[in-house]
Every structure is written in C-alpha cells, then in structure tokens.
Protein backbone atom coordinates (compact mmCIF):
# COMPACT_ATOMS: atom_id res chain seq x y z
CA UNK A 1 -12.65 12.81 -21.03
CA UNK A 2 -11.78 16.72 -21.26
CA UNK A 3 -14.95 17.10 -23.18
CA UNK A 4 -16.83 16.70 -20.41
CA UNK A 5 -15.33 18.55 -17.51
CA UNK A 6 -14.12 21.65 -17.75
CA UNK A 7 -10.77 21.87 -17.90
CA UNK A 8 -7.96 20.87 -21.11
CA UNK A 9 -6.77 17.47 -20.16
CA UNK A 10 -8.75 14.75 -18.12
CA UNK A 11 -8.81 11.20 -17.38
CA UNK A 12 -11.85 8.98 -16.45
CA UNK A 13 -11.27 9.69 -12.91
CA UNK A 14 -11.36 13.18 -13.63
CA UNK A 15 -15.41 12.59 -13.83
CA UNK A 16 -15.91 12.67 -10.27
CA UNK A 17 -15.92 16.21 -8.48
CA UNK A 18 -12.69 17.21 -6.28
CA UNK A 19 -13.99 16.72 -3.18
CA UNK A 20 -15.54 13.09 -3.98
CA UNK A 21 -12.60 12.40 -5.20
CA UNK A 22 -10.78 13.92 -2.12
CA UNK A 23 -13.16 11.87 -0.37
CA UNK A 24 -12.58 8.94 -2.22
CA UNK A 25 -8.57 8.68 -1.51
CA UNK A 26 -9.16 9.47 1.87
CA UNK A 27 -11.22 6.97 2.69
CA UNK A 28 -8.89 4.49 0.61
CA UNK A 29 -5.99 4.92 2.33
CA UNK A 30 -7.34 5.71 5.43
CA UNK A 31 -5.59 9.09 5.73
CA UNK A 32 -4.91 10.67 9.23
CA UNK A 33 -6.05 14.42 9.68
CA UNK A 34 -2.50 15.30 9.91
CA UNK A 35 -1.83 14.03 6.47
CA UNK A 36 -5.57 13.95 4.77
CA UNK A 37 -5.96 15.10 1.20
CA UNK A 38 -8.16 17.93 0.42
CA UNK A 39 -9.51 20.09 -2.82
CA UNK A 40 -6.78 22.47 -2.24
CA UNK A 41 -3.97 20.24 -1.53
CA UNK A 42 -5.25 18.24 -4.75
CA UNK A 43 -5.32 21.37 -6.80
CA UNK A 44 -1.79 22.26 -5.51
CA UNK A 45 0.55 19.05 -5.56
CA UNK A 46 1.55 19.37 -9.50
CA UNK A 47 1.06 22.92 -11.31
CA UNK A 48 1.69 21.42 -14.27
CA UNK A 49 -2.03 19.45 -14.94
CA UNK A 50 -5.06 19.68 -14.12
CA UNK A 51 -5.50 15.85 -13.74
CA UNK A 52 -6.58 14.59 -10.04
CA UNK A 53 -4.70 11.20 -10.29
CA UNK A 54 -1.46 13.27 -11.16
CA UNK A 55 -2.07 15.51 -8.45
CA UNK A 56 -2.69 12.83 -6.01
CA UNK A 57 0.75 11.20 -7.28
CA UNK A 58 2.54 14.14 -6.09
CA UNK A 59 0.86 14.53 -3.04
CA UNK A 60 1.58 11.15 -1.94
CA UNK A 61 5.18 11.48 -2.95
CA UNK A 62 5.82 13.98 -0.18
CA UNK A 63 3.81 11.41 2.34
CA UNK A 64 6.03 9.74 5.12
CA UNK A 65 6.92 6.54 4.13
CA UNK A 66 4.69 4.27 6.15
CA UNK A 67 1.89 5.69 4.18
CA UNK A 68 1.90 3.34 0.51
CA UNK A 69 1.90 4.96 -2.50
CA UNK A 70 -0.75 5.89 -4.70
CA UNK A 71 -2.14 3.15 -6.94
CA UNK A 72 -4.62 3.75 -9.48
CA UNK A 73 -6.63 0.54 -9.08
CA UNK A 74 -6.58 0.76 -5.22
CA UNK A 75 -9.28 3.96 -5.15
CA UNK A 76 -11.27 1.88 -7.68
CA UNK A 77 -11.34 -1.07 -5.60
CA UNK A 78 -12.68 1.46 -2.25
CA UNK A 79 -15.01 2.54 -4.75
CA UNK A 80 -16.67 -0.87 -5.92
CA UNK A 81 -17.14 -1.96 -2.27
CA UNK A 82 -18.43 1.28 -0.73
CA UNK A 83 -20.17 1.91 -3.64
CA UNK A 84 -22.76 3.93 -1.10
CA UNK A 85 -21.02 7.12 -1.41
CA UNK A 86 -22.32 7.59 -5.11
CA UNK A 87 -26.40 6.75 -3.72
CA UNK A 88 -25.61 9.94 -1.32
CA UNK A 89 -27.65 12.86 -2.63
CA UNK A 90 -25.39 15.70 -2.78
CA UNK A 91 -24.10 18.13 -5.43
CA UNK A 92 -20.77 16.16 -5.74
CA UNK A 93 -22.36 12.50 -6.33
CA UNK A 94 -25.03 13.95 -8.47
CA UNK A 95 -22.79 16.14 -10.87
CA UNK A 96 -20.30 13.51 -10.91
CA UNK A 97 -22.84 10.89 -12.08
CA UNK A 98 -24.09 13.43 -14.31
CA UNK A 99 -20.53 13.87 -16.30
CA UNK A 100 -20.34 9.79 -16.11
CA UNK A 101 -23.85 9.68 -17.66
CA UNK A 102 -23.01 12.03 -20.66
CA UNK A 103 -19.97 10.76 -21.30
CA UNK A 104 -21.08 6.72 -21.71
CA UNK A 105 -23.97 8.44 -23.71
CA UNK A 106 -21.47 9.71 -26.45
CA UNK A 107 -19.39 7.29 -26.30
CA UNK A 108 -22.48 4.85 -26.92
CA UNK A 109 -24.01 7.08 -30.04
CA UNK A 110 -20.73 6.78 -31.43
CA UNK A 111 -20.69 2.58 -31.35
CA UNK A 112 -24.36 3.00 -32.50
CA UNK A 113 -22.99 4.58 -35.19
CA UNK A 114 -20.41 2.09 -36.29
C-alpha cells in the first residue's frame, strides 16, 4: 500500500485521507469532544510510523477506560453501514477513492497478468 500514498510504510487503511479517517474513528466510537481524535493527534500518538491504525492504537491507549479499545474491524464495520460518507463530494472522499481506485487497478493488471 506505500506505493500509493506518500509516505514509506502503509496499510490498506492508510488509503483514506487523515481527516476521513479521523472522521471515520470518531464517528465509530462515538468520541466526546473532550477526547475526539483529530489529524494532529493521529499524526502524534506513535513517532515511530507513519501508519494511521498504529497511531490510533496509541491514542486509544491513553483513553480512560470506559472508552473500548481500538479494533481494526470495528471502523470497517461504521464504514459498511454509513457507507454515505464516501458519496460526499469533498477533497478527502474523492482523493481517498482515488488512491483505492489505483491501487485495485494494479493489483488487477497484475492477476491479468498471471
């Protein structure tokens, strides 16, 4: 997945933009304002990567204890249901879909290939 965003190491989740992403959790969890993720937070929870999901794992370690912890499929599940957030037209949807779109693409060539 680090071939198509820009940074060294990636994961699929690492396709959508911060602040969908941001917006994403959120949502999920139902964060209060007092304890609600955003880009910044994201991008400082764990200097050591670059990858959102680790970043949100560390974030939500320091979380009070009635809040659950972070769970990769729970997100995924938000995002499946309220699937709307991706029709929104915006820079973040867009570019997100856009990295989603050229990464299926090459992954497709390469199956064509085969």
């Amino acid at each position: 997945m680090a071939d198509f965003v820009d940074q060294e190491e990636a994961d699929i989740k690492d396709l959508l933009v911060s602040n969908l992403f941001v917006e994403i959790v959120n949502s999920t969890y139902e964060l209060s304002t007092k304890h609600e993720l955003d880009v910044a937070k994201l991008a400082n929870a764990d200097q050591s990567t670059e990858r959102q999901v680790k970043n949100t794992e560390a974030y939500f370690r320091v979380l009070p204890e009635e809040i659950p912890m972070f769970d990769h499929f729970r997100p995924a599940s938000w995002l499946i249901s309220n699937c709307h957030v991706l029709e929104v037209e915006f820079n973040a949807a867009l570019n997100s879909l856009d990295a989603a779109k050229n990464a299926f693409n090459a992954i497709n060539s390469l199956i064509a290939v085969s």
